[in-house]
C-alpha atoms as a PDB file:
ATOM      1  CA  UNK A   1      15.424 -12.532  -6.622  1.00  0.00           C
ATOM      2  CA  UNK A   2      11.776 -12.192  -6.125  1.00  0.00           C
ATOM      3  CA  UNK A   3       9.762  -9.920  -3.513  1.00  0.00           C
ATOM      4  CA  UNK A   4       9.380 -12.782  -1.142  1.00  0.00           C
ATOM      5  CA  UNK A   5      13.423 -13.555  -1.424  1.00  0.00           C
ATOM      6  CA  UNK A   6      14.424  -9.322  -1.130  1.00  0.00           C
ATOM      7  CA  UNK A   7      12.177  -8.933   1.828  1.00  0.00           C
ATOM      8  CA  UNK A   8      13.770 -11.976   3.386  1.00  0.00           C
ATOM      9  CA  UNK A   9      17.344 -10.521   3.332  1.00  0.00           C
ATOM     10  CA  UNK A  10      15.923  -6.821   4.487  1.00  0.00           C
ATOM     11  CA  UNK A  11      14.054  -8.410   7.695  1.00  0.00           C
ATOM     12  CA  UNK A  12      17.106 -10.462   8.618  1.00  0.00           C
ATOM     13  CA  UNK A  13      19.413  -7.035   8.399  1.00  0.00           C
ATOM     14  CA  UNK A  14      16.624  -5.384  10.607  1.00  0.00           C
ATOM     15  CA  UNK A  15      16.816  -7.660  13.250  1.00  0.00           C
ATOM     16  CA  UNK A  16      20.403  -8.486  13.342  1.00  0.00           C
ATOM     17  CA  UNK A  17      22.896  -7.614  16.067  1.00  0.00           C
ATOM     18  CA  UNK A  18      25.604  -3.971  15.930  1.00  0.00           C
ATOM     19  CA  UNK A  19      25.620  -1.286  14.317  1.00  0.00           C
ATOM     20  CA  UNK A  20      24.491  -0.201  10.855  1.00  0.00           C
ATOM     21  CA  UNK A  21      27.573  -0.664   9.729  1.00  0.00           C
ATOM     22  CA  UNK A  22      27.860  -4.086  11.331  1.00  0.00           C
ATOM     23  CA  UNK A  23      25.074  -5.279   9.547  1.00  0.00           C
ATOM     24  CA  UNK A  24      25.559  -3.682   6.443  1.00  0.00           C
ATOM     25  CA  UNK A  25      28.596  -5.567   6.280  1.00  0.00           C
ATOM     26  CA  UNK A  26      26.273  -8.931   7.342  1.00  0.00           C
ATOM     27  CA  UNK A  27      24.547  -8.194   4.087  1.00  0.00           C
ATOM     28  CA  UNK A  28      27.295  -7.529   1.823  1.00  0.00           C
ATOM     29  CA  UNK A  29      28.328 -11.256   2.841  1.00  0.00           C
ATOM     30  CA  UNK A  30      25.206 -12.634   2.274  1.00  0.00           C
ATOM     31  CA  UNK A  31      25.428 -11.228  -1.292  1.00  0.00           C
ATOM     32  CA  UNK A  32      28.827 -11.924  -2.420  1.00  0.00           C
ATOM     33  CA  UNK A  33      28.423 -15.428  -2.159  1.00  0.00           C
ATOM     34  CA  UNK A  34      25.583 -15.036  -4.652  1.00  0.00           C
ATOM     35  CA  UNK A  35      25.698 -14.460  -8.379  1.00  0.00           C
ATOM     36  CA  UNK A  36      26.488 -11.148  -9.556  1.00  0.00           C
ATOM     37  CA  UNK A  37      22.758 -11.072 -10.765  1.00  0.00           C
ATOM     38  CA  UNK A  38      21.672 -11.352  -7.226  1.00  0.00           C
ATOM     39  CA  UNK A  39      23.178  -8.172  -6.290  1.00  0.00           C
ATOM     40  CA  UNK A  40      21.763  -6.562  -9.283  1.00  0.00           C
ATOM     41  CA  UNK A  41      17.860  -8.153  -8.829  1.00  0.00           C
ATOM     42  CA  UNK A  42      18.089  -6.734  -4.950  1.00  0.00           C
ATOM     43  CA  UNK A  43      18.846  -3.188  -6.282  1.00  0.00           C
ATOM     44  CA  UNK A  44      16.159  -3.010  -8.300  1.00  0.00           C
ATOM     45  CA  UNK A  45      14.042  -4.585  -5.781  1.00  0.00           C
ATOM     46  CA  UNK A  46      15.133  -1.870  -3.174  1.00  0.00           C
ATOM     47  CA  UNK A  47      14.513   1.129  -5.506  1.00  0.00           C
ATOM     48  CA  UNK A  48      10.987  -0.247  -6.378  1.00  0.00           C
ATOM     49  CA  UNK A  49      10.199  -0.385  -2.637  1.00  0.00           C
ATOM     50  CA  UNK A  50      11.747   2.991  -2.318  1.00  0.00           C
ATOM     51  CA  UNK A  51      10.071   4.903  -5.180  1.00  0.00           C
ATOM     52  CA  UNK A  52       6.449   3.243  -3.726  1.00  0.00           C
ATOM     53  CA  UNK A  53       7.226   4.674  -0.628  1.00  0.00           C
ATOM     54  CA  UNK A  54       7.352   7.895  -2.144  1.00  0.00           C
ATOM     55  CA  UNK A  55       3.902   9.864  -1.474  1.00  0.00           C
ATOM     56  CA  UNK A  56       3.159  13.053   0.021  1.00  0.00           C
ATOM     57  CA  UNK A  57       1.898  11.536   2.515  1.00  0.00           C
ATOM     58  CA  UNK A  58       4.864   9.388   3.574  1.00  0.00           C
ATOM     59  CA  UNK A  59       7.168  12.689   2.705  1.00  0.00           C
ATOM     60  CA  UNK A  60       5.088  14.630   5.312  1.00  0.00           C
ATOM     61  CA  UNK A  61       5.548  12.410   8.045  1.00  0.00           C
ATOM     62  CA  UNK A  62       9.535  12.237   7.501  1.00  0.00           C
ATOM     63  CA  UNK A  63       9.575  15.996   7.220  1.00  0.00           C
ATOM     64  CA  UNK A  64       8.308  16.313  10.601  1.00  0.00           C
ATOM     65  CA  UNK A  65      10.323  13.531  12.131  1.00  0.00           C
ATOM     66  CA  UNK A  66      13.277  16.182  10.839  1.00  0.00           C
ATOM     67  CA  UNK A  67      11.907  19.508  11.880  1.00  0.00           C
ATOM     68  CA  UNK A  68      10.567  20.607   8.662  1.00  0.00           C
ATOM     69  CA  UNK A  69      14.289  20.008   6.994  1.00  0.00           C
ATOM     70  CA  UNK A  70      13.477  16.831   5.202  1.00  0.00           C
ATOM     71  CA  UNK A  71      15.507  17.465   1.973  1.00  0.00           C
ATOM     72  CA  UNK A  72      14.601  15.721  -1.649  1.00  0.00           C
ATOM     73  CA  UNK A  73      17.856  13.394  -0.929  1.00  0.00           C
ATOM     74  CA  UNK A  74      16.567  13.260   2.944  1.00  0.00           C
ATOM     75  CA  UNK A  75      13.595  11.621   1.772  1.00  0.00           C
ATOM     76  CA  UNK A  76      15.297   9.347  -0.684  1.00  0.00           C
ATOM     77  CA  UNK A  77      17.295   7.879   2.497  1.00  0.00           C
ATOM     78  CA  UNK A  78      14.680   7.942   5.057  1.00  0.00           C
ATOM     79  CA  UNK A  79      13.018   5.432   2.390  1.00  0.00           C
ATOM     80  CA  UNK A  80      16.162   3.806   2.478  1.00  0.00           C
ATOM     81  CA  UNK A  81      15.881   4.093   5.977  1.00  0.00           C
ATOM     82  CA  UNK A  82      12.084   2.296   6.484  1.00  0.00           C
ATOM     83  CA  UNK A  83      12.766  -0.163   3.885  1.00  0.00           C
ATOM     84  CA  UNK A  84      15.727  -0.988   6.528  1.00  0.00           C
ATOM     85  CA  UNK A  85      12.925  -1.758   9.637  1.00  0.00           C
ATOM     86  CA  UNK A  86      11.456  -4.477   7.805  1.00  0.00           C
ATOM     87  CA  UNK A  87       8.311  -5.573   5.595  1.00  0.00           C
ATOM     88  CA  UNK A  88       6.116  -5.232   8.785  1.00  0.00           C
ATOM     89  CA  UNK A  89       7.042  -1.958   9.363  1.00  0.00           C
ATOM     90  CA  UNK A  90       7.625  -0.515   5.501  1.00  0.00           C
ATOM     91  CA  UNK A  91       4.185  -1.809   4.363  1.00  0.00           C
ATOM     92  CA  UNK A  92       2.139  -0.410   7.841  1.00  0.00           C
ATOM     93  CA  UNK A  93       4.109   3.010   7.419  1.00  0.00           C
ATOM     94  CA  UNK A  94       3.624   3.449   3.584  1.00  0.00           C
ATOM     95  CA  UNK A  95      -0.110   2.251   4.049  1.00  0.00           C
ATOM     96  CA  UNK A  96      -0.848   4.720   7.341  1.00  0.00           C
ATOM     97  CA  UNK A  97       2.496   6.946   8.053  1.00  0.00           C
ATOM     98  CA  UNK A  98       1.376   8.071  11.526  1.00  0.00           C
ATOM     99  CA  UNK A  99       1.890   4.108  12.209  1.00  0.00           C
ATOM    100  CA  UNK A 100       5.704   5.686  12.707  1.00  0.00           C
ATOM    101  CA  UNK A 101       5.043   6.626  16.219  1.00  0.00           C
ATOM    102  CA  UNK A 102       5.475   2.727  17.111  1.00  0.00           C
ATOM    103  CA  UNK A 103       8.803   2.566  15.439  1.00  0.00           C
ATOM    104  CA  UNK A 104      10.938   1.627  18.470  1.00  0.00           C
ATOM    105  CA  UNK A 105      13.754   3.351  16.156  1.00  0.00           C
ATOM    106  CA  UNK A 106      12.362   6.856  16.208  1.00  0.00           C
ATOM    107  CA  UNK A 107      10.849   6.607  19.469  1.00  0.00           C
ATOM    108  CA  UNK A 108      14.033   6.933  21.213  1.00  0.00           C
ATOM    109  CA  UNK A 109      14.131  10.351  19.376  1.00  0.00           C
ATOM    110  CA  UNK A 110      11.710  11.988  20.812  1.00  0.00           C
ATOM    111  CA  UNK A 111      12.062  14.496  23.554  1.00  0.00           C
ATOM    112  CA  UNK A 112      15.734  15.093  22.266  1.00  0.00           C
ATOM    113  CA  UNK A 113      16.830  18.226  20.062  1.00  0.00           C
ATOM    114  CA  UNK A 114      17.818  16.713  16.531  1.00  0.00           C
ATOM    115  CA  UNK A 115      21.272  18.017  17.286  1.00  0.00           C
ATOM    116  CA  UNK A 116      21.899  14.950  19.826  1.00  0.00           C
ATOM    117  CA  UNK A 117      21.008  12.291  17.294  1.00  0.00           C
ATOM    118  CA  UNK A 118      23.982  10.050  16.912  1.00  0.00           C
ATOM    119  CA  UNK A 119      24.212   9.377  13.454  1.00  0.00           C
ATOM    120  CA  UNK A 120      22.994   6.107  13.523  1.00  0.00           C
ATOM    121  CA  UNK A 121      20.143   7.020  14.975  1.00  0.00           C
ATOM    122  CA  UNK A 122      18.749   9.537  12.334  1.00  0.00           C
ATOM    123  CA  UNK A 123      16.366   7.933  10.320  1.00  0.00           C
ATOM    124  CA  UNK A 124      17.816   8.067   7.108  1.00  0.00           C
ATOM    125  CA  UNK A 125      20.273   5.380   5.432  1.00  0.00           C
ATOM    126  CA  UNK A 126      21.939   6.502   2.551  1.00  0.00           C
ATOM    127  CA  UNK A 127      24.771   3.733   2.765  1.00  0.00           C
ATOM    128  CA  UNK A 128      22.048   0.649   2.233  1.00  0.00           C
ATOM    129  CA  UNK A 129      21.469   1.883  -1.269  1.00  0.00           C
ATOM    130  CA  UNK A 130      25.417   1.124  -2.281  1.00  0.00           C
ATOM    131  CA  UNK A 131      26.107  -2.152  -1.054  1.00  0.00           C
ATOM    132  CA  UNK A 132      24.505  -4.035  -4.027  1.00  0.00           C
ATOM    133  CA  UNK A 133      27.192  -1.852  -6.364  1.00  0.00           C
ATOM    134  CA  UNK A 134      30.047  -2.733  -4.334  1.00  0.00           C
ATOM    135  CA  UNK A 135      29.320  -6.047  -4.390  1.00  0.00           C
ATOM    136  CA  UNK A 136      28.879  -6.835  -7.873  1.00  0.00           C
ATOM    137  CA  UNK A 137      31.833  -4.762  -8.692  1.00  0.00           C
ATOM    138  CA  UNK A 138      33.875  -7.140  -6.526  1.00  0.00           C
ATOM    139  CA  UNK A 139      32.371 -10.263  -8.056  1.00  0.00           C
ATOM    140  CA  UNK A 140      32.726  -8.818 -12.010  1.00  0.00           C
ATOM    141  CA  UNK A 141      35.991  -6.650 -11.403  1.00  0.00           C
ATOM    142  CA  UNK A 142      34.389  -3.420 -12.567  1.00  0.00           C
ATOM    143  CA  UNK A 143      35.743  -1.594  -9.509  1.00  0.00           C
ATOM    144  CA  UNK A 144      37.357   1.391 -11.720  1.00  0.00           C
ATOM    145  CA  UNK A 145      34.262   2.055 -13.652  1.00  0.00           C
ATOM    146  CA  UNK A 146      32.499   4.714 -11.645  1.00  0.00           C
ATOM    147  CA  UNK A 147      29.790   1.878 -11.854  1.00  0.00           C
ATOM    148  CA  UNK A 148      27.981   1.977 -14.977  1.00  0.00           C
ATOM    149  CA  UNK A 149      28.425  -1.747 -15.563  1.00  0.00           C
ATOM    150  CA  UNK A 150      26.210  -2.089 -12.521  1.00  0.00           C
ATOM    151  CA  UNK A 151      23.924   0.923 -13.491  1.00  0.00           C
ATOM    152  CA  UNK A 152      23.137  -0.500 -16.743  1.00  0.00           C
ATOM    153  CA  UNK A 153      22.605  -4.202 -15.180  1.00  0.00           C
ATOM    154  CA  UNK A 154      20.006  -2.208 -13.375  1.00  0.00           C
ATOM    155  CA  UNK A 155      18.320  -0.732 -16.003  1.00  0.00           C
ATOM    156  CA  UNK A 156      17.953  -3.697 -18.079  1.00  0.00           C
ATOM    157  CA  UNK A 157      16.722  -6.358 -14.792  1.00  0.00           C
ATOM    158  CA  UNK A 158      14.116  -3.191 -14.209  1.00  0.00           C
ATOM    159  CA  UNK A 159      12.921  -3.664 -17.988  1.00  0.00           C
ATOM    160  CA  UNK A 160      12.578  -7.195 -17.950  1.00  0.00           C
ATOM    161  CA  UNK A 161      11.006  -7.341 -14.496  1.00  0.00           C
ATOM    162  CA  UNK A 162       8.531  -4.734 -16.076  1.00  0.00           C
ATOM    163  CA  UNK A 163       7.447  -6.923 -19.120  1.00  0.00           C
ATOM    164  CA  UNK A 164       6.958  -9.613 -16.509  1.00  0.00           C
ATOM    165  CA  UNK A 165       4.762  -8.119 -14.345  1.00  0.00           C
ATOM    166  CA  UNK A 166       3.092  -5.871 -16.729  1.00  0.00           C
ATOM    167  CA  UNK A 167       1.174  -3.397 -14.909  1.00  0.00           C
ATOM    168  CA  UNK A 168       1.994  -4.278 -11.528  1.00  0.00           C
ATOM    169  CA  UNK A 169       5.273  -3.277 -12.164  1.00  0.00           C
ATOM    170  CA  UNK A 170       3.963   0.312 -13.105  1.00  0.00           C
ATOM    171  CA  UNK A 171       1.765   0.105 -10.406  1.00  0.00           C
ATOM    172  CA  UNK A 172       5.343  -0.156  -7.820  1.00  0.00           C
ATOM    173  CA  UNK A 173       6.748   2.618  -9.255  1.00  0.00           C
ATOM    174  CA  UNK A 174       3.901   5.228  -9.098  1.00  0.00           C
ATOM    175  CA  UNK A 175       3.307   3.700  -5.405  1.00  0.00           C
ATOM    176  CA  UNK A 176      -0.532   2.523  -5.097  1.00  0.00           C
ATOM    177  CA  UNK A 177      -0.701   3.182  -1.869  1.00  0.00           C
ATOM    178  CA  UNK A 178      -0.597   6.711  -2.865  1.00  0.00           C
ATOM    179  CA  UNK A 179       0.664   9.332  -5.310  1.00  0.00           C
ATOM    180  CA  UNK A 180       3.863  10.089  -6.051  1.00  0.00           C
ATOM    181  CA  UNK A 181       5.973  12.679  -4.905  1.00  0.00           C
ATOM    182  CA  UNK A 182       7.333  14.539  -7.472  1.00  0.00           C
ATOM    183  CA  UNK A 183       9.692  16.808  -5.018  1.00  0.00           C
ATOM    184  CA  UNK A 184       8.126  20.068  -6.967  1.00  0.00           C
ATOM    185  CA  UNK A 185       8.880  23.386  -4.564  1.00  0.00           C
ATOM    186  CA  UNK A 186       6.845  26.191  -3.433  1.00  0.00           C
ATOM    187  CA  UNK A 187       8.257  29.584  -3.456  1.00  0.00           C
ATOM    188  CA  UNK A 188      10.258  29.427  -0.187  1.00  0.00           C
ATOM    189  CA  UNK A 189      11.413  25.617  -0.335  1.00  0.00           C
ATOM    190  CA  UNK A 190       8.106  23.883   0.938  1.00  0.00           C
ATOM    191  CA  UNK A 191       7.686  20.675  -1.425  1.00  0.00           C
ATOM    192  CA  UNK A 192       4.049  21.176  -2.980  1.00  0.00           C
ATOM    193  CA  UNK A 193       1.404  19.336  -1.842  1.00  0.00           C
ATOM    194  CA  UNK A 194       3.200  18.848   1.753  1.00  0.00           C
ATOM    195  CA  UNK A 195       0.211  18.834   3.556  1.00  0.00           C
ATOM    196  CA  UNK A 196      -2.188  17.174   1.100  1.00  0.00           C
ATOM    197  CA  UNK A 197      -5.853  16.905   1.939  1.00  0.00           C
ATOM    198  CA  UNK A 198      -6.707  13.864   4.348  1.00  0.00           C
ATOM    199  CA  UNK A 199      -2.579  13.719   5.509  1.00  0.00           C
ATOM    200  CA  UNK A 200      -3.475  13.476   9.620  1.00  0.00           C
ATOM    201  CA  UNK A 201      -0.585  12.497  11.515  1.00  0.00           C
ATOM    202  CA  UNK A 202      -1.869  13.260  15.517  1.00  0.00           C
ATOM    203  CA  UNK A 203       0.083  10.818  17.072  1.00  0.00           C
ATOM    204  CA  UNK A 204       3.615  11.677  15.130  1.00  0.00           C
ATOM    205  CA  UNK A 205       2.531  15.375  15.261  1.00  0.00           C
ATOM    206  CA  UNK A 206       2.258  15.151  18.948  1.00  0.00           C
ATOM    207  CA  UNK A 207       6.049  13.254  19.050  1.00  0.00           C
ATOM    208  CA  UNK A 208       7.709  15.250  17.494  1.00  0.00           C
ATOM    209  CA  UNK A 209       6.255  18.857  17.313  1.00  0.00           C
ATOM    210  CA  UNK A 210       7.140  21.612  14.809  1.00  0.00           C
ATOM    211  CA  UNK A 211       9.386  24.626  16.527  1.00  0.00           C
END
């Protein structure tokens, strides 16, 4: 599964009809009738989206979509989360994160206490980052092993998709739109380098103010 082919999949589950669950369940169809290998290439195609979605800068906009709460597994599923609005979105949010004031999906949020949010409106998605595994544990019968069949079919595809693409690959996975984030704390709980240099996010800040 290349880039092109992952992206495909993740815009069609943006725009299809129901629930997150409902079209979670759209996608685990679409991959069970594919090869095992399918279901592993798309993981490591979703965590290689995910980690180059993981700068400060990106982790300072979620953390004040949630109030200054944004945990380190927060973050990790309000990736999952943008990944799950589509290429157009992921690539103008991880480029320019105050671009997430024209999500339609957070700006239903705003003027509401986080309290109200129905679950499936919170921006995070912790449940898109499991339905590869369950998938290829149906297709290979490896249901009972806590998953490290799939973990280690992970590993590997990420190796040789690394001596394919050479440095690009490296490139992905320390995010060149901007640096990582490493999820190091301050004293007190406040990730460092939260509010990096040159981070201005006026139009999110105003949506969704602090307090």
């Amino acid at each position: 599964m290349n880039e092109d082919a992952f992206w495909a999949l993740i815009d069609e589950l943006s725009r299809r009809p129901g629930d997150r669950d409902e079209r979670l369940e759209w996608l685990r169809a679409e991959l069970v009738r594919r090869p095992a290998a399918e279901s592993v290439a798309f993981q490591v195609r979703l965590e290689l989206v995910c980690e180059a979605a993981g700068t400060r800068a990106v982790w300072t906009a979620a953390n004040r979509v949630e109030g200054g709460a944004c945990t380190d597994d927060g973050f990790h599923y309000f990736r999952l989360w943008l990944v799950g609005q589509g290429r157009k979105v992921y690539e103008s949010v991880v480029a320019d994160p105050d671009t997430l004031a024209d999500v339609p999906g957070l700006r239903v949020l705003v003027g509401r206490h986080r309290n109200e949010w129905h679950d499936d409106e919170w921006p995070e998605w912790e449940e898109l980052d499991y339905v590869a595994q369950d998938v290829y544990d149906e297709l290979t019968g490896q249901e009972d092993d806590d998953g490290d069949e799939f973990l280690d079919a992970v590993e590997e595809a990420e190796e040789e998709l690394a001596e394919e693409l050479g440095e690009e690959f490296g490139e992905g996975f320390a995010g060149e739109l901007g640096e990582d984030f490493t999820g190091e704390r301050e004293e007190g709980g406040e990730p460092r380098g939260a509010r990096p240099e040159g981070v201005a996010l006026p139009r999110l800040s105003a949506l969704f103010p602090l307090g």
